[in-house]
C-alpha atoms as a PDB file:
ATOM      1  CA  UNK A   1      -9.412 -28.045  -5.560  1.00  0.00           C
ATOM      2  CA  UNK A   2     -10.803 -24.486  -6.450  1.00  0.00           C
ATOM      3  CA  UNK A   3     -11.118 -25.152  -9.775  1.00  0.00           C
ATOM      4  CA  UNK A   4     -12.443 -28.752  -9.466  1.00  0.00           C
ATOM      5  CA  UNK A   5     -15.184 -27.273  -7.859  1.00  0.00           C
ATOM      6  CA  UNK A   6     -15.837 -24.019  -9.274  1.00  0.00           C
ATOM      7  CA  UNK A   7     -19.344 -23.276  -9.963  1.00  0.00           C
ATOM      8  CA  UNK A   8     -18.152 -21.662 -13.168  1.00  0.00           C
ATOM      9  CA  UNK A   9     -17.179 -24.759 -14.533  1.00  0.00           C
ATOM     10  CA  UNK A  10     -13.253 -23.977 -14.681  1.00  0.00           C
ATOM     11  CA  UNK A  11     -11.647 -26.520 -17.417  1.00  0.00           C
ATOM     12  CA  UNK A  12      -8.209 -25.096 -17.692  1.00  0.00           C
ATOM     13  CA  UNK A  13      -5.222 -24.392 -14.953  1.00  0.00           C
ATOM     14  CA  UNK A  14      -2.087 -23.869 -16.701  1.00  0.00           C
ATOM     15  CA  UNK A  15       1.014 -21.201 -16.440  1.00  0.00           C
ATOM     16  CA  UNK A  16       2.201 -18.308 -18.103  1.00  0.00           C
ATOM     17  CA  UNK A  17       5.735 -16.852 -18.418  1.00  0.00           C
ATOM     18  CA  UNK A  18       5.502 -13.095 -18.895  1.00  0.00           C
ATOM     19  CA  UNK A  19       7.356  -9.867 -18.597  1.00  0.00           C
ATOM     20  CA  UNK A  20       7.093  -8.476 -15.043  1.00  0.00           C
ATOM     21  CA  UNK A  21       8.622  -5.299 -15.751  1.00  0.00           C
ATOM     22  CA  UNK A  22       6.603  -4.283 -18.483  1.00  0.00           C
ATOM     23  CA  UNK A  23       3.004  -5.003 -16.661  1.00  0.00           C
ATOM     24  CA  UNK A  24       3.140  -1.394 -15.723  1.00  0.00           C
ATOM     25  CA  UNK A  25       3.426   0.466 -18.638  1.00  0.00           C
ATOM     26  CA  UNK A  26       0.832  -2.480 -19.914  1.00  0.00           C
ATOM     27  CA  UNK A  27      -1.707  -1.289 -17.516  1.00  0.00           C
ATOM     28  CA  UNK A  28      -1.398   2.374 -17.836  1.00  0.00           C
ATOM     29  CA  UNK A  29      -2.443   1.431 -21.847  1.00  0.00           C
ATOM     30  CA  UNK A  30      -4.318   5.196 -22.606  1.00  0.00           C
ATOM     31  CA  UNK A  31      -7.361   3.643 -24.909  1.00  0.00           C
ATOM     32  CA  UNK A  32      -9.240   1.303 -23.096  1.00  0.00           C
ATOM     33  CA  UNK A  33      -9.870  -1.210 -26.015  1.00  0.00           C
ATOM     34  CA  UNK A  34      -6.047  -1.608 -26.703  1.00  0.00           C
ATOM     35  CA  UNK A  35      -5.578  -3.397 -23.055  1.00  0.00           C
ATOM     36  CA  UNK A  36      -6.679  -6.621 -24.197  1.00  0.00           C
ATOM     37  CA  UNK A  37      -3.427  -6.413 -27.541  1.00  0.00           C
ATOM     38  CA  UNK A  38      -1.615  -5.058 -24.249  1.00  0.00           C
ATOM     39  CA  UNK A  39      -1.793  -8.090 -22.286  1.00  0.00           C
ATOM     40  CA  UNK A  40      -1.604 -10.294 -24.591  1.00  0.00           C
ATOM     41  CA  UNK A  41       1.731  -8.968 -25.795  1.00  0.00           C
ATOM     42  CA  UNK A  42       2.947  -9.383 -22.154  1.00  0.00           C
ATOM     43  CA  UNK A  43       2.924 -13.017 -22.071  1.00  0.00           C
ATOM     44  CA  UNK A  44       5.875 -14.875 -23.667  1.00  0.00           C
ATOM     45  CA  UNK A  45       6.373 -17.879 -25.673  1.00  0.00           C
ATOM     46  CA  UNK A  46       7.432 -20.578 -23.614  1.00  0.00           C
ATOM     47  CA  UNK A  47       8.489 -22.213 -26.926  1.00  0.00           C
ATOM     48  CA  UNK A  48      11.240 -19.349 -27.951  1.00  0.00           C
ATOM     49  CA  UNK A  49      14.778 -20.400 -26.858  1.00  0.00           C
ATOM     50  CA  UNK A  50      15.106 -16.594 -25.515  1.00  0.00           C
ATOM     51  CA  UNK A  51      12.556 -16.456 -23.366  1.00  0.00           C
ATOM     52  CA  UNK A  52      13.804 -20.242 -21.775  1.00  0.00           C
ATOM     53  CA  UNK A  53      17.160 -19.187 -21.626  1.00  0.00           C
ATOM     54  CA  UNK A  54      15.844 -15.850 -19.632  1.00  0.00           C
ATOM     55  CA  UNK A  55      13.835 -18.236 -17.160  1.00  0.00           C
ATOM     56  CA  UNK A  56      16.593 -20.420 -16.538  1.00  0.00           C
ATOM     57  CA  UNK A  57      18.396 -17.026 -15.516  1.00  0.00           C
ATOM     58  CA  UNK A  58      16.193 -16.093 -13.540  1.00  0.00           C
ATOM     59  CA  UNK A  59      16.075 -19.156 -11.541  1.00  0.00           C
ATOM     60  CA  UNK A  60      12.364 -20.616 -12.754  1.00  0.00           C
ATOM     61  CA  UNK A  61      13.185 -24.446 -13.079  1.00  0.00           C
ATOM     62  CA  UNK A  62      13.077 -26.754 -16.078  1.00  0.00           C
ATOM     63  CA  UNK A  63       9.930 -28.836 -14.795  1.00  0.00           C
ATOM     64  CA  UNK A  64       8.211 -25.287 -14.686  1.00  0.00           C
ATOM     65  CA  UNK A  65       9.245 -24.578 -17.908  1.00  0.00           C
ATOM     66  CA  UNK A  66       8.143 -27.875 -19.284  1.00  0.00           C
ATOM     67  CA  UNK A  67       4.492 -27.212 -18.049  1.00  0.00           C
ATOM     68  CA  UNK A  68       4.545 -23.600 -19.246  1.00  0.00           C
ATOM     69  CA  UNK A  69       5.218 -25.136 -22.838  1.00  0.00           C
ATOM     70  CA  UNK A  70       2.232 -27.310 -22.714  1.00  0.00           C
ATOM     71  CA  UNK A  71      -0.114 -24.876 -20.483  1.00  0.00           C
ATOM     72  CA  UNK A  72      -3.527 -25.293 -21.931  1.00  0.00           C
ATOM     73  CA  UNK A  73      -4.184 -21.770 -21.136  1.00  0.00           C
ATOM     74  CA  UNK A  74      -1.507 -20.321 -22.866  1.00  0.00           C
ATOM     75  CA  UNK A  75      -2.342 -22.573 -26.180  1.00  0.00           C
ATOM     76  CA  UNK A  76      -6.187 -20.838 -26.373  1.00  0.00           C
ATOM     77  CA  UNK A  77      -5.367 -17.165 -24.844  1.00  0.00           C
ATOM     78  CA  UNK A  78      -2.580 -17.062 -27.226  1.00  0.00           C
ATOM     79  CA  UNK A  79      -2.351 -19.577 -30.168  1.00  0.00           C
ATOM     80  CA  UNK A  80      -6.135 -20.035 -30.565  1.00  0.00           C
ATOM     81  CA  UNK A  81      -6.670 -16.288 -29.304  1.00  0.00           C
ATOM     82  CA  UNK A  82      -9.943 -17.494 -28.158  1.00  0.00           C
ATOM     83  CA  UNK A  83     -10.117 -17.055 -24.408  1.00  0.00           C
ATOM     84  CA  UNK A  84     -10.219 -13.235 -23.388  1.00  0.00           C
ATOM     85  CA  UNK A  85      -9.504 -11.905 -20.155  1.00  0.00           C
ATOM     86  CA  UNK A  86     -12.278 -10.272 -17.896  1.00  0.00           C
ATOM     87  CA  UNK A  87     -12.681  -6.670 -18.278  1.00  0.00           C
ATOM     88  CA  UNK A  88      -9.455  -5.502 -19.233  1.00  0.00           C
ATOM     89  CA  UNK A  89     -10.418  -1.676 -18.493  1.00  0.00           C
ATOM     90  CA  UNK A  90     -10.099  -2.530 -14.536  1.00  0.00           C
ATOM     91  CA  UNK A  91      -6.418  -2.586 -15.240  1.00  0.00           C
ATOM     92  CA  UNK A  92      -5.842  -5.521 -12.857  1.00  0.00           C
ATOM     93  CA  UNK A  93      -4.067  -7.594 -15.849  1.00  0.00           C
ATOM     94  CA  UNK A  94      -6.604 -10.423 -14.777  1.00  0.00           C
ATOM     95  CA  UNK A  95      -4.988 -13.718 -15.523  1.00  0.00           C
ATOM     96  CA  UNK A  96      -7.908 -16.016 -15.539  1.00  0.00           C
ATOM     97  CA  UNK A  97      -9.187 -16.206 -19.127  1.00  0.00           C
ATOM     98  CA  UNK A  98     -12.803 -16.883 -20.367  1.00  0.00           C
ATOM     99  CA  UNK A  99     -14.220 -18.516 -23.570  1.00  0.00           C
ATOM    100  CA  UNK A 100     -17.188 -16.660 -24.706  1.00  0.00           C
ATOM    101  CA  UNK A 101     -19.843 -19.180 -25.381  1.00  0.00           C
ATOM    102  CA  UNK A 102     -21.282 -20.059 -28.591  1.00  0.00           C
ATOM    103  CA  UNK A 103     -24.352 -21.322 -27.298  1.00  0.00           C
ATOM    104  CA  UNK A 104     -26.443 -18.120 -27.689  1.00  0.00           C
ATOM    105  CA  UNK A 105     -26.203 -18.164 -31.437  1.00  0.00           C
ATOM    106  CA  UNK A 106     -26.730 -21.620 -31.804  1.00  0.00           C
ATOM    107  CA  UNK A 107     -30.111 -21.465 -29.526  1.00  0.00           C
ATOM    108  CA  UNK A 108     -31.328 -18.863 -31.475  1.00  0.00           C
ATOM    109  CA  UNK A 109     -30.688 -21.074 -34.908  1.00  0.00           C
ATOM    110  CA  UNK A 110     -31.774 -23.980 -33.589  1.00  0.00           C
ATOM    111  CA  UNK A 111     -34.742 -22.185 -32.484  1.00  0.00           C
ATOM    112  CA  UNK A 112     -36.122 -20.950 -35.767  1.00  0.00           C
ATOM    113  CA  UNK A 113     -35.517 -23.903 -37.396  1.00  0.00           C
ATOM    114  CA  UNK A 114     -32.110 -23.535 -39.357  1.00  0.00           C
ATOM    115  CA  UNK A 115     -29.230 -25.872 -39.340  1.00  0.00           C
ATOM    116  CA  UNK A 116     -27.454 -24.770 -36.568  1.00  0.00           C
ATOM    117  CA  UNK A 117     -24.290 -26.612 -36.956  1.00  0.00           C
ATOM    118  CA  UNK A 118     -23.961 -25.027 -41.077  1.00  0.00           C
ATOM    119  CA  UNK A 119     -20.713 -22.922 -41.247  1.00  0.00           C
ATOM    120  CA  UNK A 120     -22.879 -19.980 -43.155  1.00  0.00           C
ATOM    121  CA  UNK A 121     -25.468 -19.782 -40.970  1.00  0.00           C
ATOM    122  CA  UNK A 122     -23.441 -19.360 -37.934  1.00  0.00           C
ATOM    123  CA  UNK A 123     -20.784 -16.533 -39.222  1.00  0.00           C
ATOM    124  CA  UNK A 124     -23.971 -14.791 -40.385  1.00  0.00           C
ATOM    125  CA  UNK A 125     -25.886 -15.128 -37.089  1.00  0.00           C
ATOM    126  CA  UNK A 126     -22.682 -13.836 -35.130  1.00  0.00           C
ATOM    127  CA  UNK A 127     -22.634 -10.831 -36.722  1.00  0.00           C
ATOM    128  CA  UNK A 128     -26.397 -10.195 -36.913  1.00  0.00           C
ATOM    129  CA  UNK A 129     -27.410 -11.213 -33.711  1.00  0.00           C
ATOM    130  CA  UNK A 130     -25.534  -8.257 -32.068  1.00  0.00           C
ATOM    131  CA  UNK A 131     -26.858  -8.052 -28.339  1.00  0.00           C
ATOM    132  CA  UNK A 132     -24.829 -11.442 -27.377  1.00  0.00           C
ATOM    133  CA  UNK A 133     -21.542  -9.539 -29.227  1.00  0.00           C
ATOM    134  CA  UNK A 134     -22.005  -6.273 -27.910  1.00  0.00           C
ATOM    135  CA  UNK A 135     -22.502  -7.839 -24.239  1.00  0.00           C
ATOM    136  CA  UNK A 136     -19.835 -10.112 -24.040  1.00  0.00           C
ATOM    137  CA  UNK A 137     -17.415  -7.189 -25.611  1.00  0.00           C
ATOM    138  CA  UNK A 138     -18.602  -4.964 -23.037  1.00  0.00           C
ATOM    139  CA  UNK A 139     -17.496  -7.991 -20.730  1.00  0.00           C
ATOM    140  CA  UNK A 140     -14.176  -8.960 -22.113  1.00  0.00           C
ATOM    141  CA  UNK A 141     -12.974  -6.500 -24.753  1.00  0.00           C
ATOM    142  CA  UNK A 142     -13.796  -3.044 -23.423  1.00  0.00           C
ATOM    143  CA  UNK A 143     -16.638  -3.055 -25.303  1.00  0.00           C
ATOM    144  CA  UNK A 144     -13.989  -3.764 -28.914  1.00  0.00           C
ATOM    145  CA  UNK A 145     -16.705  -6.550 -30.589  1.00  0.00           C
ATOM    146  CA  UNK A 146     -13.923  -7.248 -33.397  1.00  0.00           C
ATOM    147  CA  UNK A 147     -11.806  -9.927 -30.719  1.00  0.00           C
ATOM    148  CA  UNK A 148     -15.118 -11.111 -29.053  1.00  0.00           C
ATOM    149  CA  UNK A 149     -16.345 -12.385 -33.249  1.00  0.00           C
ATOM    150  CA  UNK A 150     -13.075 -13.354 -34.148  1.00  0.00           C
ATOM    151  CA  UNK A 151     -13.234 -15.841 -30.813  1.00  0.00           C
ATOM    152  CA  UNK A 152     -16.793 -16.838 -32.017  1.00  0.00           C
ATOM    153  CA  UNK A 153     -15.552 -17.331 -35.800  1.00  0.00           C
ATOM    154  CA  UNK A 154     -13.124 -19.652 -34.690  1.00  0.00           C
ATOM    155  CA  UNK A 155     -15.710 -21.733 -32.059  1.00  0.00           C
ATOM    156  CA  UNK A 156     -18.469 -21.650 -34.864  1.00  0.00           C
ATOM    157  CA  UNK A 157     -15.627 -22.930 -37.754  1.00  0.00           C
ATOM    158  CA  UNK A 158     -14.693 -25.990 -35.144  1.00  0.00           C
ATOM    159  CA  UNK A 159     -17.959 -26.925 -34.512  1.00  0.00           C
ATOM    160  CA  UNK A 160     -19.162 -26.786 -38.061  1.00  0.00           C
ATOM    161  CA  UNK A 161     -15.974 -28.498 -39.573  1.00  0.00           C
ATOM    162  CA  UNK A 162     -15.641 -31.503 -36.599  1.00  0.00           C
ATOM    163  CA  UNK A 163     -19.208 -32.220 -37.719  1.00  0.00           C
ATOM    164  CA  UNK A 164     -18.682 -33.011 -41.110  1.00  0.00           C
ATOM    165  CA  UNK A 165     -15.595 -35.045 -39.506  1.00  0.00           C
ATOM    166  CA  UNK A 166     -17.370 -37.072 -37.218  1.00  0.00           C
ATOM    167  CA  UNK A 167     -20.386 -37.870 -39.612  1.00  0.00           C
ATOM    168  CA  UNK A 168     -17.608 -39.391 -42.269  1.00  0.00           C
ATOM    169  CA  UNK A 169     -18.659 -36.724 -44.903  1.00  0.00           C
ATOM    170  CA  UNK A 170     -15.609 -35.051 -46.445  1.00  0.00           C
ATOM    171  CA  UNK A 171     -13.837 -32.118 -44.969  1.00  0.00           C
ATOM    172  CA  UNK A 172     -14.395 -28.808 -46.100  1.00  0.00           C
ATOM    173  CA  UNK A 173     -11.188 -26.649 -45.866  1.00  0.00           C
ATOM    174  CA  UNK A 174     -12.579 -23.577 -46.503  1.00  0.00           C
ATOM    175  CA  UNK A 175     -14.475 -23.568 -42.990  1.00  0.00           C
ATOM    176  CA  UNK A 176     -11.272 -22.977 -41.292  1.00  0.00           C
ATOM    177  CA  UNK A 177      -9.716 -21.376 -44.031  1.00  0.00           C
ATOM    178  CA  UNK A 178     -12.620 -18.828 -43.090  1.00  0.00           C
ATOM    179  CA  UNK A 179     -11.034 -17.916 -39.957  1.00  0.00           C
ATOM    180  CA  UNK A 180      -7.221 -17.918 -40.903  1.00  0.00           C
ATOM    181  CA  UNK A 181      -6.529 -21.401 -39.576  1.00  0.00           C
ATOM    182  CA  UNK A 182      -5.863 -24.539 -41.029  1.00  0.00           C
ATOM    183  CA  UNK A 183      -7.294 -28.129 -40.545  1.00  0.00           C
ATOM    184  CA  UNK A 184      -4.969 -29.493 -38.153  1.00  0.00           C
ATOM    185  CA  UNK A 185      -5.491 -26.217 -36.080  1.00  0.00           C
ATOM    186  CA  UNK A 186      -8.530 -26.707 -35.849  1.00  0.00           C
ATOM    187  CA  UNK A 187      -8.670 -30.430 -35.232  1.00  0.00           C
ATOM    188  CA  UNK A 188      -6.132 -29.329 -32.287  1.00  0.00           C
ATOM    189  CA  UNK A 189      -8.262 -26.989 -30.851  1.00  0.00           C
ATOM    190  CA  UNK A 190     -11.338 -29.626 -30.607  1.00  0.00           C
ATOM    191  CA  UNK A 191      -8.750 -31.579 -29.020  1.00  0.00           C
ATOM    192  CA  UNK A 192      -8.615 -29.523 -26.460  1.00  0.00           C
ATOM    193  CA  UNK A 193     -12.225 -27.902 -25.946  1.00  0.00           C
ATOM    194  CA  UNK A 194     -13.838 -30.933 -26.428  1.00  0.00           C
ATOM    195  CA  UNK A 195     -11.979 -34.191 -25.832  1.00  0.00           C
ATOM    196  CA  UNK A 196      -9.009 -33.335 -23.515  1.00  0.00           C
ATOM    197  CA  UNK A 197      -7.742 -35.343 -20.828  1.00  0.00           C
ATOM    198  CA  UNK A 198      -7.271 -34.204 -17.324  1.00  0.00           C
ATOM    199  CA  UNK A 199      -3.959 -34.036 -17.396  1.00  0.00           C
ATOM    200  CA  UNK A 200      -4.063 -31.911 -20.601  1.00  0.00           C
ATOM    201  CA  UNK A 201      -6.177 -30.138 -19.210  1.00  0.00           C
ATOM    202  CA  UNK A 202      -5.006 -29.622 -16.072  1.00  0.00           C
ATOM    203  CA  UNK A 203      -1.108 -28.547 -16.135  1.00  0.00           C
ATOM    204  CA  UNK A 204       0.233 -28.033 -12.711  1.00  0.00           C
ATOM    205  CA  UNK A 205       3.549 -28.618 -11.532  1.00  0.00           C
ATOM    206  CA  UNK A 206       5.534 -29.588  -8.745  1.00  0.00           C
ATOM    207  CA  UNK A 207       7.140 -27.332  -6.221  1.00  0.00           C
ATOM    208  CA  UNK A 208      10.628 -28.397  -6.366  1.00  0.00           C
ATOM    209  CA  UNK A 209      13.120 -29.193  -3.996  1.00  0.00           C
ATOM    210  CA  UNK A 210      15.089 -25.944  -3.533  1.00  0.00           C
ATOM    211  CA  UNK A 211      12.121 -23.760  -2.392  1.00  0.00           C
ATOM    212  CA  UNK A 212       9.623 -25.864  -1.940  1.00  0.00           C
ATOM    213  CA  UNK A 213      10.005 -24.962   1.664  1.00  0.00           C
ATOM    214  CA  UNK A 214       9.198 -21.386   0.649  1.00  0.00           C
ATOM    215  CA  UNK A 215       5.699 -22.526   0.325  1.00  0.00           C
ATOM    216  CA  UNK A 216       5.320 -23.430   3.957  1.00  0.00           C
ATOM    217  CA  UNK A 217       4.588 -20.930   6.648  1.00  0.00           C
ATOM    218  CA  UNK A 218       7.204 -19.935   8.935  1.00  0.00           C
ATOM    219  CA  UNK A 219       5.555 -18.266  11.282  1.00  0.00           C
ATOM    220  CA  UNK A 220       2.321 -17.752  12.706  1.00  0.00           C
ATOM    221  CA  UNK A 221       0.554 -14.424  14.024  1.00  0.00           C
ATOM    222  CA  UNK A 222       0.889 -16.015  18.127  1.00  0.00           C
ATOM    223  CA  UNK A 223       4.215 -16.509  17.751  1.00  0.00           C
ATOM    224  CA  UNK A 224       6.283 -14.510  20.580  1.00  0.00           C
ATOM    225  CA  UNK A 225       9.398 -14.850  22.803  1.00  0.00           C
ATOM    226  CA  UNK A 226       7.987 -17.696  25.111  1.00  0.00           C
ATOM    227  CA  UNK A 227       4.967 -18.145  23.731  1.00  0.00           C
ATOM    228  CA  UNK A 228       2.950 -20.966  21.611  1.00  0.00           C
ATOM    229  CA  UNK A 229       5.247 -22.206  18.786  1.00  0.00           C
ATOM    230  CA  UNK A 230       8.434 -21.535  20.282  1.00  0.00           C
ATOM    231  CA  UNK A 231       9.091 -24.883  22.100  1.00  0.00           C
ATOM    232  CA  UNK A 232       9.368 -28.538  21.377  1.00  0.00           C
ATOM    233  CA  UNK A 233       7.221 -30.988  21.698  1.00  0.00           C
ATOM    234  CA  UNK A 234       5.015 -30.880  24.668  1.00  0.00           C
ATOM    235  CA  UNK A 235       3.150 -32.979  27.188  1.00  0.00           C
ATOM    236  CA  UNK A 236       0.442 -33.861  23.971  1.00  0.00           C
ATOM    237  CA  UNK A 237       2.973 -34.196  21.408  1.00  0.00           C
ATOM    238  CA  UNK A 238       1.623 -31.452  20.135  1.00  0.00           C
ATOM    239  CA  UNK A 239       5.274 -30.948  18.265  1.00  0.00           C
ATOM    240  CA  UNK A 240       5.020 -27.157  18.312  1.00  0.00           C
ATOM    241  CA  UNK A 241       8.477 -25.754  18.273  1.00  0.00           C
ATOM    242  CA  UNK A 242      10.774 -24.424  15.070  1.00  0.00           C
ATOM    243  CA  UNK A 243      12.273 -24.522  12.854  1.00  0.00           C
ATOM    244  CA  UNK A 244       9.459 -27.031  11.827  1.00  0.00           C
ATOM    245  CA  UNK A 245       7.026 -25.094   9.535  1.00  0.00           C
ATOM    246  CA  UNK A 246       3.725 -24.350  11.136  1.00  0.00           C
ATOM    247  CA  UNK A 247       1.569 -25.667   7.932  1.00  0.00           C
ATOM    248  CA  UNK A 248       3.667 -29.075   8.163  1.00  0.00           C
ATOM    249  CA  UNK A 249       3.370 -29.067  12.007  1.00  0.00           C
ATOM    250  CA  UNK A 250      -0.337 -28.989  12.284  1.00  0.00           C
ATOM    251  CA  UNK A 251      -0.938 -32.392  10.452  1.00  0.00           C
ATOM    252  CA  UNK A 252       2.075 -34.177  12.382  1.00  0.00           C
ATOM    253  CA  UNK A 253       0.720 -32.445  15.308  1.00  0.00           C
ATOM    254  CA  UNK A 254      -2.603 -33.791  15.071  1.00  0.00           C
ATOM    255  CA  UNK A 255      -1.417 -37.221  13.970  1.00  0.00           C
ATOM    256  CA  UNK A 256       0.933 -37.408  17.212  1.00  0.00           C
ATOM    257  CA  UNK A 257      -1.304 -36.329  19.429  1.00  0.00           C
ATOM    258  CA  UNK A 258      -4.351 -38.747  18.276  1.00  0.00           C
ATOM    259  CA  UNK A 259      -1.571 -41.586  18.208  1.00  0.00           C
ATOM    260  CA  UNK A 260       0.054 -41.452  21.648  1.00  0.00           C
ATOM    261  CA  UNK A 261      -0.765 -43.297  24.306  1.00  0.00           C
ATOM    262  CA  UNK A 262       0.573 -41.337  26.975  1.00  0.00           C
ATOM    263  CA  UNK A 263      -1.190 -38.450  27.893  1.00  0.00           C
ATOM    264  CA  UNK A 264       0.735 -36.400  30.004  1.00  0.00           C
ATOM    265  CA  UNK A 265       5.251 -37.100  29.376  1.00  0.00           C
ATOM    266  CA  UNK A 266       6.608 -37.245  32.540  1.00  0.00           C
ATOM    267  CA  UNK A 267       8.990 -34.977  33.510  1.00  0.00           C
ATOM    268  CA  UNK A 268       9.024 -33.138  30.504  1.00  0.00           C
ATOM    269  CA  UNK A 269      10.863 -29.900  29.838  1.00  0.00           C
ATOM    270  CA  UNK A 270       8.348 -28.271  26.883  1.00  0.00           C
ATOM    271  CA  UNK A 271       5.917 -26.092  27.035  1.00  0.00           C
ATOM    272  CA  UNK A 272       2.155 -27.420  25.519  1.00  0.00           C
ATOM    273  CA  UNK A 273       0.709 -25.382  22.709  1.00  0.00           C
ATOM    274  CA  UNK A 274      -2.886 -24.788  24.408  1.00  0.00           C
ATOM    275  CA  UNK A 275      -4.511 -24.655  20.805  1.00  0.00           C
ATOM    276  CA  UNK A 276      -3.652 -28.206  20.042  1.00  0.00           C
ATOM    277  CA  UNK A 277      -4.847 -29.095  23.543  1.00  0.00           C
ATOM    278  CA  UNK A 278      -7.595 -31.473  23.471  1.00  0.00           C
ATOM    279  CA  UNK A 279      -8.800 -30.616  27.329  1.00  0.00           C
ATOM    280  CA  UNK A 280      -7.818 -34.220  28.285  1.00  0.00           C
ATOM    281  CA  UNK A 281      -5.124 -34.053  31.038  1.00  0.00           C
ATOM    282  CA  UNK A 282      -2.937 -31.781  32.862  1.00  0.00           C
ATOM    283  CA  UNK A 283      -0.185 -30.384  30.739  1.00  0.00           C
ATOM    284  CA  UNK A 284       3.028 -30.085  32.945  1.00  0.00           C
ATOM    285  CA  UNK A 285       4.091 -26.384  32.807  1.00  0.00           C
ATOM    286  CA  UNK A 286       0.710 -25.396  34.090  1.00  0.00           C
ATOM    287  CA  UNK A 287      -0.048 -25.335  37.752  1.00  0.00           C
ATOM    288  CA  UNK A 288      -2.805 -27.507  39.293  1.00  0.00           C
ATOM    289  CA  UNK A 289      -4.758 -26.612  42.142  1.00  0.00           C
ATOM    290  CA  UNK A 290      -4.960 -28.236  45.226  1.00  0.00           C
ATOM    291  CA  UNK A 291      -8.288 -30.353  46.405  1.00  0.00           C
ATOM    292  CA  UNK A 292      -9.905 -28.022  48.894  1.00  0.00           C
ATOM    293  CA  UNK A 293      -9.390 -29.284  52.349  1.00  0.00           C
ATOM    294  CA  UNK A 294     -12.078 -29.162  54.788  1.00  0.00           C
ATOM    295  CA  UNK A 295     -11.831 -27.256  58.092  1.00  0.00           C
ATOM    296  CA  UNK A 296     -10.029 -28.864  60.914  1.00  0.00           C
ATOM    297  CA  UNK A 297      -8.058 -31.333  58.488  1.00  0.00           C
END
């Protein structure tokens, strides 16, 4: 739901596989401008029957193995090399990715009246207009501006060469030739920047059966010898005892105690869980007091 919503216009949720026990010495990289080649080199190819046999080892299952093999996020930070991480020099191996955007260079074309959609006028505007490089290096690359132009390269090259595509004119292999890729590379990558699905875009998978539960919370900061959470279920049905999981036990909660008709079980044994406690009744457990009597009655 985070990135559904995010303000930033997240596009992308995938996984990646990658080397725990190297991020370390990854981190503690001396030059500043070699972190981004450092993390990069951390991440492994889910496609390399090495590094699946190594997961399976380690107990990562074979739906989550699946999904790392067609994360969209792996595919551009690594195969496209055209997402970049945010400033790499914090050292916190930052693992969501950004695209730098073209749009600068092709506003500033447009602007003073060239094609801005020509393969030659866009490499040559990259590399001459140099404040959008040198800020977006100092933002993803350290301040290195050779990854942030070869990222560019490779956005200007799609855009130019999908044009020709879409207009029926013929295909000009040289664009991507231009930046070391090939046509169906670079028909892949508009795939995938520009006409994705969601659920190409969006690669999640399921927690599976065997720890699923390990995604629930077990306990819960009030919990105490005799206290909230340790009994089962109460005069509300508020259902707050173990070993059910206190994230599941808050919706069932809720849904039992909206549901019931009886407000107050009779003779029960439990204890109530005052913070699902809607005020309406007396909860056995808890003493009432007495109507005050009058004098001489």
């Amino acid at each position: 739901m985070c990135s559904e919503t995010c303000v930033g216009r997240l596009r992308y949720l995938g996984l990646f596989l990658y080397d725990a026990d190297r991020v370390t010495a990854a981190a503690a990289t001396e030059n500043e401008q070699d972190l981004y080649q450092a993390q990069l080199d951390l991440l492994l190819d889910p496609h390399d029957p090495e590094v699946q046999a190594a997961a399976s080892r380690d107990g990562i299952p074979a739906d989550w193995l699946e999904a790392a093999k067609q994360s969209p996020v792996y595919r551009l930070a690594c195969e496209f090399k055209v997402a970049l991480p945010l400033h790499p020099e914090y050292r916190t191996m930052p693992m969501v990715w950004y695209i730098p955007p073209l749009s600068p260079v092709v506003d500033a074309l447009r602007d003073t009246g060239h094609d801005a959609e020509a393969a030659g006028n866009l490499f040559g505007a990259i590399r001459s207009l140099r404040i959008p490089v040198e800020y977006l290096a100092e933002l993803f690359t350290a301040g290195d501006p050779v990854p942030v132009v070869a990222s560019l390269d490779k956005l200007a090259a799609m855009r130019a060469y999908m044009r020709d595509h879409n207009l029926g004119r013929p295909a000009d292999p040289s664009i991507p030739a231009a930046v070391g890729m090939t046509e169906e590379e670079v028909y892949d990558m508009y795939r995938l920047l520009a006409i994705a699905k969601y659920e190409d875009r969006y690669v999640i998978p399921t927690a599976f059966a065997e720890t699923g539960a390990q995604l629930e919370e077990l306990a819960c900061s009030l919990d105490f010898d005799g206290g909230p959470g340790q009994f089962s279920s109460g005069s509300f049905g508020e259902s707050s005892g173990r070993p059910v999981p206190v994230a599941v036990e808050t919706f069932h909660a809720l849904q039992q105690r909206q549901s019931t008709e009886q407000m107050v079980a009779p003779g029960s044994p439990g204890q109530v869980n005052l913070l699902n406690w809607d005020g309406a009744g007396v909860p056995l457990g808890i003493p009432t007091v007495p109507p005050r009597q009058e004098a001489g009655q």
